[in-house]
N, C-alpha and C. Protein backbone atom coordinates (compact mmCIF):
# COMPACT_ATOMS: atom_id res chain seq x y z
N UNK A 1 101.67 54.67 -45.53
CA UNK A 1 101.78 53.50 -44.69
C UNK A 1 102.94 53.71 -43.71
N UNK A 2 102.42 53.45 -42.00
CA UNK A 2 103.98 53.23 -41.69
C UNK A 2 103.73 52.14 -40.72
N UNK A 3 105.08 51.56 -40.93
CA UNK A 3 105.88 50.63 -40.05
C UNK A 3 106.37 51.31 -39.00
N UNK A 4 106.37 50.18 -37.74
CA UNK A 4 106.69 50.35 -36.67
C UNK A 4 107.45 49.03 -36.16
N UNK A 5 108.92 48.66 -36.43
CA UNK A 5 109.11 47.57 -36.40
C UNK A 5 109.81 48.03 -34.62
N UNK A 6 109.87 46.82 -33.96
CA UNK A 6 110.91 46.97 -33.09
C UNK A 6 112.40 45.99 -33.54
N UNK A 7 113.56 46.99 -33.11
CA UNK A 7 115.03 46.56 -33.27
C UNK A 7 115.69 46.00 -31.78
N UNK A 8 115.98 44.59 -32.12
CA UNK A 8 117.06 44.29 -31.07
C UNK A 8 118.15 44.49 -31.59
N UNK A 9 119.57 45.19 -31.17
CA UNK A 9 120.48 44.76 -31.28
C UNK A 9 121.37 43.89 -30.35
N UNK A 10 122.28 43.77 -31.39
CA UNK A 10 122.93 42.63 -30.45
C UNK A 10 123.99 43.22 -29.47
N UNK A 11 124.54 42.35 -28.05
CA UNK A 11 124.81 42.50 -27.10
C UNK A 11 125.87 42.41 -27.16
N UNK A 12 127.12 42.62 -26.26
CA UNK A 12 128.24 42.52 -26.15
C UNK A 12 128.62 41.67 -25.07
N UNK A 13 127.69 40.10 -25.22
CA UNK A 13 127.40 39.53 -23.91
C UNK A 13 126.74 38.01 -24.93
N UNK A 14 127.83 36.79 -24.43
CA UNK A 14 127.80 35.31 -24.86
C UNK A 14 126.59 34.91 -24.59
N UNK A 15 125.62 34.29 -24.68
CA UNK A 15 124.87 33.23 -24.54
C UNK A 15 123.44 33.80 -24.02
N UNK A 16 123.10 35.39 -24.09
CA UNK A 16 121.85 35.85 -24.22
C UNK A 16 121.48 36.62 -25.58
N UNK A 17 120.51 36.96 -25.77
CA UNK A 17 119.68 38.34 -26.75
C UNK A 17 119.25 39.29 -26.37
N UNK A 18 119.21 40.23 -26.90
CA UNK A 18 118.69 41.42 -26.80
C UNK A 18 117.11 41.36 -25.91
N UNK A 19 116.60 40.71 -27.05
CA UNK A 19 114.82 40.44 -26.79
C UNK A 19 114.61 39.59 -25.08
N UNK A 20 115.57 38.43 -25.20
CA UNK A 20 116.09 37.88 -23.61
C UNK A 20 115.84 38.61 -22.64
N UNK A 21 116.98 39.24 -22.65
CA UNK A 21 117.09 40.46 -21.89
C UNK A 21 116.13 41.37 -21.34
N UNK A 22 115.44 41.72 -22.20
CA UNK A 22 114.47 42.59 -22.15
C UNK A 22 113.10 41.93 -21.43
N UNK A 23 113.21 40.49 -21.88
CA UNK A 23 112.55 39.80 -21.43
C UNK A 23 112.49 39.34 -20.19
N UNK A 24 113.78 39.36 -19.34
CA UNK A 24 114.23 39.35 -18.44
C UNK A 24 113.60 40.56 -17.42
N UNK A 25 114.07 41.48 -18.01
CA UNK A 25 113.46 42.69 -17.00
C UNK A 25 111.99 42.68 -17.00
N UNK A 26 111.29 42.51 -18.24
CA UNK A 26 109.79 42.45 -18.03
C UNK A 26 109.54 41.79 -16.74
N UNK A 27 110.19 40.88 -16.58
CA UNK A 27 109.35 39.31 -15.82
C UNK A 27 110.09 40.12 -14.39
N UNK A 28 111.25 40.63 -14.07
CA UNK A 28 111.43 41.06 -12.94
C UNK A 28 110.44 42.31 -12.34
N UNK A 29 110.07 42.28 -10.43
CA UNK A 29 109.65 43.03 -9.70
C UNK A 29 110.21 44.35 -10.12
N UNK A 30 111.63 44.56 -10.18
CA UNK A 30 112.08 45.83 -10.01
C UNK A 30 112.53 46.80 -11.53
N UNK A 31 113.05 47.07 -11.35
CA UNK A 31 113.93 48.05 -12.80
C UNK A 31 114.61 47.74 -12.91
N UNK A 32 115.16 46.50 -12.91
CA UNK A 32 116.74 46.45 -12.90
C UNK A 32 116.69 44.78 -12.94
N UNK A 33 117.52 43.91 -13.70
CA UNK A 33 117.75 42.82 -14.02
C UNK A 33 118.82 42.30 -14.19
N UNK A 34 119.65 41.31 -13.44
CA UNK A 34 120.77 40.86 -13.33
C UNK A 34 120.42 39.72 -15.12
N UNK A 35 121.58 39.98 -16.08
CA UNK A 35 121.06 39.16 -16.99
C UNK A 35 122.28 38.09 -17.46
N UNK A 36 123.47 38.51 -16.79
CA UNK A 36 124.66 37.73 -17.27
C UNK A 36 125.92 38.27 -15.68
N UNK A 37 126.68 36.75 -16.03
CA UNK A 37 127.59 37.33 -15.02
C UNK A 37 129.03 37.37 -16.12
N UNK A 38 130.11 37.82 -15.76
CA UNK A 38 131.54 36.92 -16.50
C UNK A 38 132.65 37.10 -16.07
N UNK A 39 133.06 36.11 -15.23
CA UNK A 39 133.98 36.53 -14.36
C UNK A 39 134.01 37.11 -13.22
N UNK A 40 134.39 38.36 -12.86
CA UNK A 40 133.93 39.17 -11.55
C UNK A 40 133.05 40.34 -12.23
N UNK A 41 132.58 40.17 -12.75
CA UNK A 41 131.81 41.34 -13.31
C UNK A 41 130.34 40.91 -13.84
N UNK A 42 129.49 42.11 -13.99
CA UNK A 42 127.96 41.41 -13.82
C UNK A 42 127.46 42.32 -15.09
N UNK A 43 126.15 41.55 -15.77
CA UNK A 43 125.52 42.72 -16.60
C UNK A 43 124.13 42.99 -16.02
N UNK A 44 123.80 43.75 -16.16
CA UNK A 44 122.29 44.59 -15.77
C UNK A 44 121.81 45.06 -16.82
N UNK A 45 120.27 45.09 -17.06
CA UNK A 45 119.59 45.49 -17.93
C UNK A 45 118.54 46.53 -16.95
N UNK A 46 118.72 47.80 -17.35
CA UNK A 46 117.10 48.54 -16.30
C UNK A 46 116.41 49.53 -16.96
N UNK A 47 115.49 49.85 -16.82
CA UNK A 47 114.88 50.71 -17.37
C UNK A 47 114.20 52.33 -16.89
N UNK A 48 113.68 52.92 -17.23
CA UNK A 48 113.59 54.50 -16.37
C UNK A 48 112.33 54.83 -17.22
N UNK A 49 111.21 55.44 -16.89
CA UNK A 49 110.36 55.83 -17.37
C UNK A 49 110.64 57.19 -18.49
N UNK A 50 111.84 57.78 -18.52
CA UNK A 50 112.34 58.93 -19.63
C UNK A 50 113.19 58.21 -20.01
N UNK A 51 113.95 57.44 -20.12
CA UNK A 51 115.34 56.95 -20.24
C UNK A 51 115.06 55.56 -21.71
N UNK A 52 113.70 55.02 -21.27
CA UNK A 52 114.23 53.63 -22.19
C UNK A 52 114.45 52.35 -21.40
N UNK A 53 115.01 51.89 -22.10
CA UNK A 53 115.68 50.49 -21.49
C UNK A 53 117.12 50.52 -21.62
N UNK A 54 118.11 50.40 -20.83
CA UNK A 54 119.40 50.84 -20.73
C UNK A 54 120.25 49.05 -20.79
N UNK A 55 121.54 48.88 -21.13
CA UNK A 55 122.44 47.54 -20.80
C UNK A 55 123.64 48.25 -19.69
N UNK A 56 123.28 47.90 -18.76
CA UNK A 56 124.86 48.43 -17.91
C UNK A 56 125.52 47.39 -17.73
N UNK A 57 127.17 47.45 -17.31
CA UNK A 57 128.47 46.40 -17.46
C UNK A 57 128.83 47.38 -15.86
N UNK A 58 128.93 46.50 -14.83
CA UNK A 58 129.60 46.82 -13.91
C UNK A 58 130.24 45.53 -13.21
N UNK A 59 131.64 46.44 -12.84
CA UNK A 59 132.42 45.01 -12.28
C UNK A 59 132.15 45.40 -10.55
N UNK A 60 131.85 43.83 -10.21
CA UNK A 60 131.37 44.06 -8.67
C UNK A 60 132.33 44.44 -7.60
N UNK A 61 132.00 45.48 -6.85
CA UNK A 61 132.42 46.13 -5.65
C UNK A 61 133.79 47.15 -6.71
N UNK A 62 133.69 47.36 -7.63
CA UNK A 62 134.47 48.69 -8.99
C UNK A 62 133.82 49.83 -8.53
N UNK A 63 135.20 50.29 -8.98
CA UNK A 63 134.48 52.22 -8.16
C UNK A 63 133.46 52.62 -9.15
N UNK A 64 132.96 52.42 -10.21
CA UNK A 64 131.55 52.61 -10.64
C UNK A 64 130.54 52.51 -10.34
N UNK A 65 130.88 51.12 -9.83
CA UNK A 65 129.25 50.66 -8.90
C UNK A 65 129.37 51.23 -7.54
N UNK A 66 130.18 50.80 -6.95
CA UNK A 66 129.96 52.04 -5.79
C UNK A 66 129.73 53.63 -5.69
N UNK A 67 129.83 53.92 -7.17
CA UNK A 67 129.64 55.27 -7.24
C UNK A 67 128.37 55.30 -7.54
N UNK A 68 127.60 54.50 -8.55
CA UNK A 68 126.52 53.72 -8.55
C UNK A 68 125.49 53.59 -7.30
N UNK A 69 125.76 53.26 -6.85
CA UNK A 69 125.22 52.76 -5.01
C UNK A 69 124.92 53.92 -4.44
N UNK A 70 126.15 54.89 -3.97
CA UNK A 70 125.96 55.94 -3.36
C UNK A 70 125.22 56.71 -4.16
N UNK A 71 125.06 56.76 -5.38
CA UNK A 71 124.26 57.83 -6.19
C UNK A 71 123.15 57.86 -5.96
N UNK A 72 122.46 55.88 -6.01
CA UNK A 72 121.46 55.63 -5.86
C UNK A 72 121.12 56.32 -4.11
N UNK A 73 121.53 55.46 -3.09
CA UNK A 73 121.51 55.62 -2.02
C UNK A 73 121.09 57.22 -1.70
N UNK A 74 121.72 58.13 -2.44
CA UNK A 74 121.51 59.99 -1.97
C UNK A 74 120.45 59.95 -2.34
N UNK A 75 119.93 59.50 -4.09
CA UNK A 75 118.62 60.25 -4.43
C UNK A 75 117.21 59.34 -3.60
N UNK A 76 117.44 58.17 -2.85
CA UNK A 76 116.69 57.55 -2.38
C UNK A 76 116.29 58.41 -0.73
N UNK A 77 117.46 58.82 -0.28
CA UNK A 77 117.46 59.64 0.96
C UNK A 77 116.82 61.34 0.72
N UNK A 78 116.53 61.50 -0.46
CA UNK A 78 116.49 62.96 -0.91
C UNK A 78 115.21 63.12 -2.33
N UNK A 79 114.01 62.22 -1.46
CA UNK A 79 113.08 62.64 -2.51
C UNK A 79 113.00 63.53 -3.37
N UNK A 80 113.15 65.20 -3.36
CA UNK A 80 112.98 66.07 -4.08
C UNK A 80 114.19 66.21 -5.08
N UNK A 81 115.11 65.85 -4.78
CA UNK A 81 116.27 65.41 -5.62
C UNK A 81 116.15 64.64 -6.72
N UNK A 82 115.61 63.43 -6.28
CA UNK A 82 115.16 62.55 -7.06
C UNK A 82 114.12 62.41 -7.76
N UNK A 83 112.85 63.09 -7.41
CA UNK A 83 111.98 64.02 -8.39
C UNK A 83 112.49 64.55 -9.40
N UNK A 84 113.20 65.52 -9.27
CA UNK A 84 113.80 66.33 -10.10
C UNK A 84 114.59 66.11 -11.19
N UNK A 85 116.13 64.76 -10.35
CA UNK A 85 116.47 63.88 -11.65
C UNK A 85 115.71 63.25 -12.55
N UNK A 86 114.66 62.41 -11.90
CA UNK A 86 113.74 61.48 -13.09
C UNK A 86 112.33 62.75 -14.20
N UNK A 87 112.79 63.89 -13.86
CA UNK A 87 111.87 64.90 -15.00
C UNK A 87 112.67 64.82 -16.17
């Protein structure tokens, strides 16, 4: 016999769930789901067709997310690049 349960764990984030969350991104157009804010800082939930479903913590206009941005921004300018990352 096997089981196939699915696991939420829990978040490092007040007043949503895991399953929420997830739920959240389902219902969104894109990959990516704004699911909490706190303070100056935001949470995102996104997902990647190799990757899963990911929780990111970025504080807005933080050299992460702008590193973030531009990362995005190159592999968006550089199809074959970006092919290549998402294998």
């Amino acid at each position: 016999m096997f089981l196939n349960k699915l696991y939420y764990p829990s978040l490092p984030i007040d007043g949503i769930s895991a399953k929420e969350a997830i739920a959240k991104l389902k219902e969104s157009d894109n990959k990516i789901a704004e699911i909490a804010v706190e303070g100056d800082s935001i949470w995102y939930i996104t997902s990647s067709e190799n990757k899963g479903i990911l929780l990111h913590f970025y504080q807005v206009e933080g050299e992460h997310w702008n590193n973030q941005i531009l990362f995005r921004n190159y592999l968006r300018s550089n199809p074959d690049v970006s092919k290549e990352y998402h294998q």
